[in-house]
Protein backbone atom coordinates (compact mmCIF):
# COMPACT_ATOMS: atom_id res chain seq x y z
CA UNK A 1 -12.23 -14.84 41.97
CA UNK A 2 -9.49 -13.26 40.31
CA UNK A 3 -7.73 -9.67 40.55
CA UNK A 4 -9.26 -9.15 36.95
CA UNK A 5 -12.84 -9.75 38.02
CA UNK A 6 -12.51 -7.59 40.82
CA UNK A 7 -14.68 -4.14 40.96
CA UNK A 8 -12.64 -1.05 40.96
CA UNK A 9 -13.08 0.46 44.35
CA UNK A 10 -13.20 -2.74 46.45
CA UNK A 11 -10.76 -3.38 48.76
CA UNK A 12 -9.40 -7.28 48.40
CA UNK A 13 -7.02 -9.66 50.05
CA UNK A 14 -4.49 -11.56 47.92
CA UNK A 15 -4.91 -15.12 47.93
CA UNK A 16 -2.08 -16.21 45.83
CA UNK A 17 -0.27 -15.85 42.80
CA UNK A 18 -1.04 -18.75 39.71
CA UNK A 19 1.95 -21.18 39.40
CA UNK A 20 1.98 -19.76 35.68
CA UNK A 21 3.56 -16.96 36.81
CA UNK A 22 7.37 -17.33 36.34
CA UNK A 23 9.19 -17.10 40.37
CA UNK A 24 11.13 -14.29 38.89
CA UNK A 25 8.25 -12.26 38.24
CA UNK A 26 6.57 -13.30 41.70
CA UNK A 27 9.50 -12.12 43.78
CA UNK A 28 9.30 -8.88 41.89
CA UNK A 29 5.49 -8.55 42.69
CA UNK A 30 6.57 -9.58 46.21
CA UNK A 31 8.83 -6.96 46.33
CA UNK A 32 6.33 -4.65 45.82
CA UNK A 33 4.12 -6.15 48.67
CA UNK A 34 1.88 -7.57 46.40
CA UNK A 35 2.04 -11.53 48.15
CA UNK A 36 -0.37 -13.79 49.64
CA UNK A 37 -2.45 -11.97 52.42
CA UNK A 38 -1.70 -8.64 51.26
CA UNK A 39 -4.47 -6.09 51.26
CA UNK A 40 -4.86 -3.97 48.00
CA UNK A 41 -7.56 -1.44 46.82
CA UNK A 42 -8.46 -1.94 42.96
CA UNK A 43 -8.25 1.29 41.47
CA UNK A 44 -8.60 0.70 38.10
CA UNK A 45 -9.39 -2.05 35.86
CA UNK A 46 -9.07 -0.21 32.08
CA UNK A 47 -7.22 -0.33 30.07
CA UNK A 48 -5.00 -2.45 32.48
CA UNK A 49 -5.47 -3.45 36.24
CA UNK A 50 -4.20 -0.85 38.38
CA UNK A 51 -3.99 -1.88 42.50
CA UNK A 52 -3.28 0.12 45.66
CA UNK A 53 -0.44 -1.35 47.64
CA UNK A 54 -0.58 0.94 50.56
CA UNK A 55 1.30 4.20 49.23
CA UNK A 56 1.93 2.42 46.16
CA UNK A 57 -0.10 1.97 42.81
CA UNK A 58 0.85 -1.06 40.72
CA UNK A 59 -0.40 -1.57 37.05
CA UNK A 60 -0.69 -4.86 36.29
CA UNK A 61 -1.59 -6.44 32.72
CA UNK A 62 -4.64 -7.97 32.00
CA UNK A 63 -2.54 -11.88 31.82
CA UNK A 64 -1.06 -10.97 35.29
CA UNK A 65 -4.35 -10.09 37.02
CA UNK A 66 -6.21 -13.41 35.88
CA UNK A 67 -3.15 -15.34 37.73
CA UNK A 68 -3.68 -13.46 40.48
CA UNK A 69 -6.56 -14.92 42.93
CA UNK A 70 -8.33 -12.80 45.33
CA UNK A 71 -10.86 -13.30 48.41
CA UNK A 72 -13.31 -10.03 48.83
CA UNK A 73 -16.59 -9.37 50.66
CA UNK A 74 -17.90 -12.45 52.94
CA UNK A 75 -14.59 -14.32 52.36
CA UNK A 76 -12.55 -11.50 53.98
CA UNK A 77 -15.21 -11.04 56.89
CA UNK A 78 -14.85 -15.17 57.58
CA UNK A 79 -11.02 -14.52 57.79
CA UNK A 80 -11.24 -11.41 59.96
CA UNK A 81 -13.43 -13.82 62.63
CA UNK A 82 -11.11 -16.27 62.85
CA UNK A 83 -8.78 -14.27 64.87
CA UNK A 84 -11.06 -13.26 66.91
């Protein structure tokens, strides 16, 4: 699933960031926490993606968050068991 297809209100976990995306602009996402493994809250999805880095909200364009691949619901519970 991608950050675009993702209901506003859930809470997901960044899976990675497409190889589309030019490094320049990943490091600057990174730099705003958004990286693999990060847990964001979707806040908005119109007119453009908005997501909830911890204290930070980050609007993202509607390109961006179809590059952006997520894991939500059952996914997240399997990865929350296997540290257990």
């Amino acid at each position: 699933m991608t950050l675009a297809e993702a209901r506003r209100g859930t809470r997901v976990c960044i899976a990675g960031i497409g190889d589309a995306v030019p490094a320049a602009r990943r490091e600057h996402l990174q730099a705003y926490g958004l990286a693999a493994g990060q847990r964001v809250r979707v806040v908005q999805q119109s007119p453009v993606t908005v997501v909830q880095i911890e204290h930070t909200e980050l609007a993202l364009d509607a390109e961006l968050a179809c590059a952006i691949d997520v894991w939500t619901g059952e996914e997240l519970v399997d990865l929350e068991n296997d540290g257990t």
